[in-house]
Each structure stands twice: as structure tokens, then as C-alpha cells.
C-alpha atoms as a PDB file:
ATOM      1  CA  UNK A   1      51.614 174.063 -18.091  1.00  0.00           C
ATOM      2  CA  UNK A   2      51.570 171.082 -15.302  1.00  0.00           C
ATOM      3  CA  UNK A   3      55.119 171.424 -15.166  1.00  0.00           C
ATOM      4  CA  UNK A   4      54.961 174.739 -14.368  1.00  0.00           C
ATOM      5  CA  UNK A   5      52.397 174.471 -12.019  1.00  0.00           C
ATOM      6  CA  UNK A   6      54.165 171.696  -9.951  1.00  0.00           C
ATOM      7  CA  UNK A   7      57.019 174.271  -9.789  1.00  0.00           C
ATOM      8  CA  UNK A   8      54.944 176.869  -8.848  1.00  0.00           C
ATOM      9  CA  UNK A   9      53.576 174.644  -5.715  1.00  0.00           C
ATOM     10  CA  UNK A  10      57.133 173.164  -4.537  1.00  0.00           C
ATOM     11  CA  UNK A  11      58.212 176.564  -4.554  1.00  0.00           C
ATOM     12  CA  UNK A  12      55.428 178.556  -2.617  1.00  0.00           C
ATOM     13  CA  UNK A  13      54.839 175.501   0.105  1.00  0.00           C
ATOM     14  CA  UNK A  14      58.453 175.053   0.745  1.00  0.00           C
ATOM     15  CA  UNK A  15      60.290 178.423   0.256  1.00  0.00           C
ATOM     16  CA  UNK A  16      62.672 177.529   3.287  1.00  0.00           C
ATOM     17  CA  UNK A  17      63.592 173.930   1.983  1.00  0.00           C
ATOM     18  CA  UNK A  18      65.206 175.471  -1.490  1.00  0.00           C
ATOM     19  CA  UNK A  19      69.183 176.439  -0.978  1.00  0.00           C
ATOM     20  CA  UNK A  20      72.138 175.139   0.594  1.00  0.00           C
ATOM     21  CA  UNK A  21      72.297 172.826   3.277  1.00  0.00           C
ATOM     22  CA  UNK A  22      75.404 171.356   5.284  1.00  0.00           C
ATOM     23  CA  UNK A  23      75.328 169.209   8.026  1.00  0.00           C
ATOM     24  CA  UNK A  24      77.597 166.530  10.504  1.00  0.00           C
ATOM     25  CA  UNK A  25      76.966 163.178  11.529  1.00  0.00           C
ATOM     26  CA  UNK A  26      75.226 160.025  10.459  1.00  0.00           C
ATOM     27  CA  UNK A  27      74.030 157.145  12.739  1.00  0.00           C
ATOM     28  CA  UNK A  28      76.989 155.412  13.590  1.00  0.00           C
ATOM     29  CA  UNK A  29      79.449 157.409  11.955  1.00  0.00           C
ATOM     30  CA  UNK A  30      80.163 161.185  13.464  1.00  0.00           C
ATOM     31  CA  UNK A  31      82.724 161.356  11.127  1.00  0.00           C
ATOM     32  CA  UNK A  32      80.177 161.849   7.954  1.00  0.00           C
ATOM     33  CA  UNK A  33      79.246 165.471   6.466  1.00  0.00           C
ATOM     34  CA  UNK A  34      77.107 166.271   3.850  1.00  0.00           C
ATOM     35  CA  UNK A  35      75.979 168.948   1.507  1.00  0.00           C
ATOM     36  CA  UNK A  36      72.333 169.141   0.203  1.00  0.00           C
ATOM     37  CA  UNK A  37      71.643 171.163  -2.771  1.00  0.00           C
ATOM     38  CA  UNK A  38      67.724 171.783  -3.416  1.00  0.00           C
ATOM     39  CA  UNK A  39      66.892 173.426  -6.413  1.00  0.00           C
ATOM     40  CA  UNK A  40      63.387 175.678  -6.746  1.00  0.00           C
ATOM     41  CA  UNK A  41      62.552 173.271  -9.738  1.00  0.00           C
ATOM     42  CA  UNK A  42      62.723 170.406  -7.024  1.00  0.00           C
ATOM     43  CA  UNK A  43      66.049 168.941  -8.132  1.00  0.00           C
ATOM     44  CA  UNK A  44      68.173 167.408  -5.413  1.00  0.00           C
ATOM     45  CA  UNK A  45      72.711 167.235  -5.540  1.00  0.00           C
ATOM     46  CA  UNK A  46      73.983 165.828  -2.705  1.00  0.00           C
ATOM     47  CA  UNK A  47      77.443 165.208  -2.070  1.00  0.00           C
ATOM     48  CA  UNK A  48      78.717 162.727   0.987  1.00  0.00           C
ATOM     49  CA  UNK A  49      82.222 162.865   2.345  1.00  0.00           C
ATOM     50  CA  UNK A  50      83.022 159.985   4.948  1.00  0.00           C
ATOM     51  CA  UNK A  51      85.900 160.790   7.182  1.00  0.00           C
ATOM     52  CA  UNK A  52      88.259 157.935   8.712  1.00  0.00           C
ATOM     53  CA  UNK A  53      91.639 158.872  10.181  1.00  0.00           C
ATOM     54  CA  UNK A  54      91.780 162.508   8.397  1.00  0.00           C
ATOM     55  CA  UNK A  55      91.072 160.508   4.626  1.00  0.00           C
ATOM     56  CA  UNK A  56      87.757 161.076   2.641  1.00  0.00           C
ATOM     57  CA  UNK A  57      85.578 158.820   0.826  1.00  0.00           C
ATOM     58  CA  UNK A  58      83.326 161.072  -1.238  1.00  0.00           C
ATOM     59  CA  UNK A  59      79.633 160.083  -3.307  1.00  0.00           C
ATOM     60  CA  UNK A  60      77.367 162.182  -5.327  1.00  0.00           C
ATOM     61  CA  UNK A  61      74.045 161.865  -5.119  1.00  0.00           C
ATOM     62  CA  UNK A  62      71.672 163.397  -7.784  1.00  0.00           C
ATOM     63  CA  UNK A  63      67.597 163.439  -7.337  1.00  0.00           C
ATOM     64  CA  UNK A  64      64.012 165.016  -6.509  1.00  0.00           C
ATOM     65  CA  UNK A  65      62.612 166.580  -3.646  1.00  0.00           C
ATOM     66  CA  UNK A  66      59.222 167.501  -2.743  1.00  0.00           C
ATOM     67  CA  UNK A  67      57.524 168.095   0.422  1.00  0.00           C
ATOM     68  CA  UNK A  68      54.004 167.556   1.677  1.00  0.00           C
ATOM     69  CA  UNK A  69      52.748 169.275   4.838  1.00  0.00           C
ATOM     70  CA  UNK A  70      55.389 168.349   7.088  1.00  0.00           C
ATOM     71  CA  UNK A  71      57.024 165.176   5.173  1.00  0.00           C
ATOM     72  CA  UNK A  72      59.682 165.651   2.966  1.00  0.00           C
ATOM     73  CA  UNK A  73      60.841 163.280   0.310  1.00  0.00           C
ATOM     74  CA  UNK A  74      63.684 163.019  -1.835  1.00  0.00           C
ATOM     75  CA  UNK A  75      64.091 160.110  -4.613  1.00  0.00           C
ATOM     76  CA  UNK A  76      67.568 159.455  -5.398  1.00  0.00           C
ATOM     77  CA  UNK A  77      68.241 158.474  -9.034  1.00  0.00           C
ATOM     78  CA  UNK A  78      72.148 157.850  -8.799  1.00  0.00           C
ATOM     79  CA  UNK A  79      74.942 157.626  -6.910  1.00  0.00           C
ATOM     80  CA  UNK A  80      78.320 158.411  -8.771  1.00  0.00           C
ATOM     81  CA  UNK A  81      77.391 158.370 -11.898  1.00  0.00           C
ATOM     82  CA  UNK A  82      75.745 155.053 -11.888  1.00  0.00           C
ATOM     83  CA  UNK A  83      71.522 154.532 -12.260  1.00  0.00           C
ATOM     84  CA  UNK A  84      70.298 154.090  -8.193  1.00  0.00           C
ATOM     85  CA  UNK A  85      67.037 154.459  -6.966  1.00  0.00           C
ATOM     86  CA  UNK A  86      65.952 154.921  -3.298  1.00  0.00           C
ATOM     87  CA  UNK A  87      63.125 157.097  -1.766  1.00  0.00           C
ATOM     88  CA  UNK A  88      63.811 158.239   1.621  1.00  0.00           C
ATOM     89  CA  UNK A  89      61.365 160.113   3.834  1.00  0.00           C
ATOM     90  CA  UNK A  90      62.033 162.629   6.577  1.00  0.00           C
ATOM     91  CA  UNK A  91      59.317 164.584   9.084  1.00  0.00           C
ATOM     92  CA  UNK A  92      60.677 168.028   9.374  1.00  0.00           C
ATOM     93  CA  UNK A  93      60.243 168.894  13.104  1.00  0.00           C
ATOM     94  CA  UNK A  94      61.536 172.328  13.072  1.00  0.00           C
ATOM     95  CA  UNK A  95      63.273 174.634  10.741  1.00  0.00           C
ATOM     96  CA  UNK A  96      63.766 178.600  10.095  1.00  0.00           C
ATOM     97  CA  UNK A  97      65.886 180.636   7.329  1.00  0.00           C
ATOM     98  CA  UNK A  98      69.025 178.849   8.493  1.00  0.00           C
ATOM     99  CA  UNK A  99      68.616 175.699   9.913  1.00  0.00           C
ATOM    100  CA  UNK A 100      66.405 172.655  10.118  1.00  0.00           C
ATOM    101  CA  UNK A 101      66.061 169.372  11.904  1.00  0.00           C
ATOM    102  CA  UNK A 102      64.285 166.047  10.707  1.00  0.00           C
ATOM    103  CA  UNK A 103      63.901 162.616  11.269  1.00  0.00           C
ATOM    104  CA  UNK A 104      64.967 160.127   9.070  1.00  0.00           C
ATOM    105  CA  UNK A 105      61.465 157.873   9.074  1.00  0.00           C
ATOM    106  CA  UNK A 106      63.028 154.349   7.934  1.00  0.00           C
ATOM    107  CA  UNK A 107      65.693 154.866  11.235  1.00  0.00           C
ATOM    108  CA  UNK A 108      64.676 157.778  13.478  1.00  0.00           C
ATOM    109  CA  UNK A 109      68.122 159.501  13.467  1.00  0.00           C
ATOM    110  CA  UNK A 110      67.443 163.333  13.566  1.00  0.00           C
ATOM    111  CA  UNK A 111      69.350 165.595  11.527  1.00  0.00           C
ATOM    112  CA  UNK A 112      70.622 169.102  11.734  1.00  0.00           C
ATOM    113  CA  UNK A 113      71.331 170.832   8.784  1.00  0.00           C
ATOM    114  CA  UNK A 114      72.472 175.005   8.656  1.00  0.00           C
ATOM    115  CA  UNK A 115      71.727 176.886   5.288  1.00  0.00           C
ATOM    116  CA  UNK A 116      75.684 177.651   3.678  1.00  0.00           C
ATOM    117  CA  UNK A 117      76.257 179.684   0.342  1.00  0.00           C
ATOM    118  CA  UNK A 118      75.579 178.713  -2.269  1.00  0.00           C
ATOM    119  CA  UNK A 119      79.553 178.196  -3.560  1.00  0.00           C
ATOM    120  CA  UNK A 120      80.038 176.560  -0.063  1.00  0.00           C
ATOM    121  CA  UNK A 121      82.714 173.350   0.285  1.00  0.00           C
ATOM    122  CA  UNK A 122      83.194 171.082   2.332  1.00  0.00           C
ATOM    123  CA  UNK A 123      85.851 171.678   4.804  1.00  0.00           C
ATOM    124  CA  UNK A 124      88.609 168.707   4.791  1.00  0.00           C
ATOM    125  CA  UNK A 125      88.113 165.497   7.453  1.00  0.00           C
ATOM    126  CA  UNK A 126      90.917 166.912   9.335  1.00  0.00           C
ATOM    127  CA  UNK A 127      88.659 169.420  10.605  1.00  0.00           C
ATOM    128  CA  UNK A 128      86.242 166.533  12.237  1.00  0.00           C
ATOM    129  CA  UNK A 129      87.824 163.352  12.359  1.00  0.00           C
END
């Protein structure tokens, strides 16, 4: 039953987290895009495509979410298939039904992020780089 209940709470206190996410631009590196997959049942996919001269690098990311009043957390626990584990915290400082911003804690960078189907892909680095 605790499961349930734990999916019961991510679910009713963060309604507007769960979907599709895509977003542009890391610190240092404009050239970076990102898709953020947050499941109901607080699972986390994330996929990473780093741009450079029209060529992508690309990582998978698989992991948790939660989020607590305005702090949201996600634990990594890979990277490409491999065993990783980071926890990285962000303050959500504004966000509606299709986009949100937050701040990285650990660096300050702010993020943008715009809700996308479901089936969405990446578009190719020519697009951005």
C-alpha cells in the first residue's frame, strides 16, 4: 500500500511536472538539448544530445523524480547503460501546462523547458549548432 500511496502523492502535488519536457542550452554549451521524460510513478528518462559543428554526442539518463513544495529532485541511477548515481536539485520558479523554468541549485543556471508529445524527437544539431 506505501507504494501506492507515494504514487498517489507525487502525482496529486505535482500534476504539471509529469510529461514531456524539451529544452536548449546548458551553462557553457548553447549547443546542448535535452529531453526529460517524467513518469506519474516518479520515474525519470532523460536523453542528452551535445551538438559541435552539426555532429551529436548523445547519453541516456535513467532515474527518480520527486518534488517537495517548490524543490524538485531527480536521482540519476545511470548513464548509458552503466550504474551512476548523482542527485541534483532544482527550485522551480515558475511553470504552467507548457513550460517551466528552474534553477539548477549546485550552479544557478536557469532552465527553460516546453512540454512536447509524448513521441517527440529531438530535432538534428544542424538545426542549433
Amino acid at each position: 500500500m506505501g507504494g501506492l500511496r507515494n504514487l498517489r502523492q507525487i502525482f496529486f502535488a505535482a500534476p504539471f511536472l509529469i510529461g514531456t519536457w524539451f529544452g536548449i542550452g546548458q551553462p557553457d554549451d548553447k549547443g546542448n538539448m535535452w529531453i526529460a521524460r517524467m513518469g506519474a510513478d516518479g520515474s525519470f528518462h532523460a536523453q542528452f544530445r551535445s551538438c559541435f559543428k552539426g555532429k551529436g554526442l548523445e547519453q541516456f539518463a535513467p532515474g527518480h523524480w520527486q518534488l517537495n513544495g517548490d524543490t524538485e529532485t531527480i536521482n540519476l541511477t545511470g548513464v548509458d547503460g552503466r550504474p551512476f548515481s548523482r542527485e541534483d536539485i532544482y527550485k522551480v520558479l515558475s511553470h504552467d501546462a507548457q513550460k517551466q523554468v528552474y534553477r539548477y541549485l549546485l550552479t544557478g543556471f536557469v532552465y527553460t523547458s516546453h512540454r512536447v508529445a509524448d513521441d517527440f524527437q529531438m530535432p538534428s544539431c544542424e538545426t542549433i549548432s
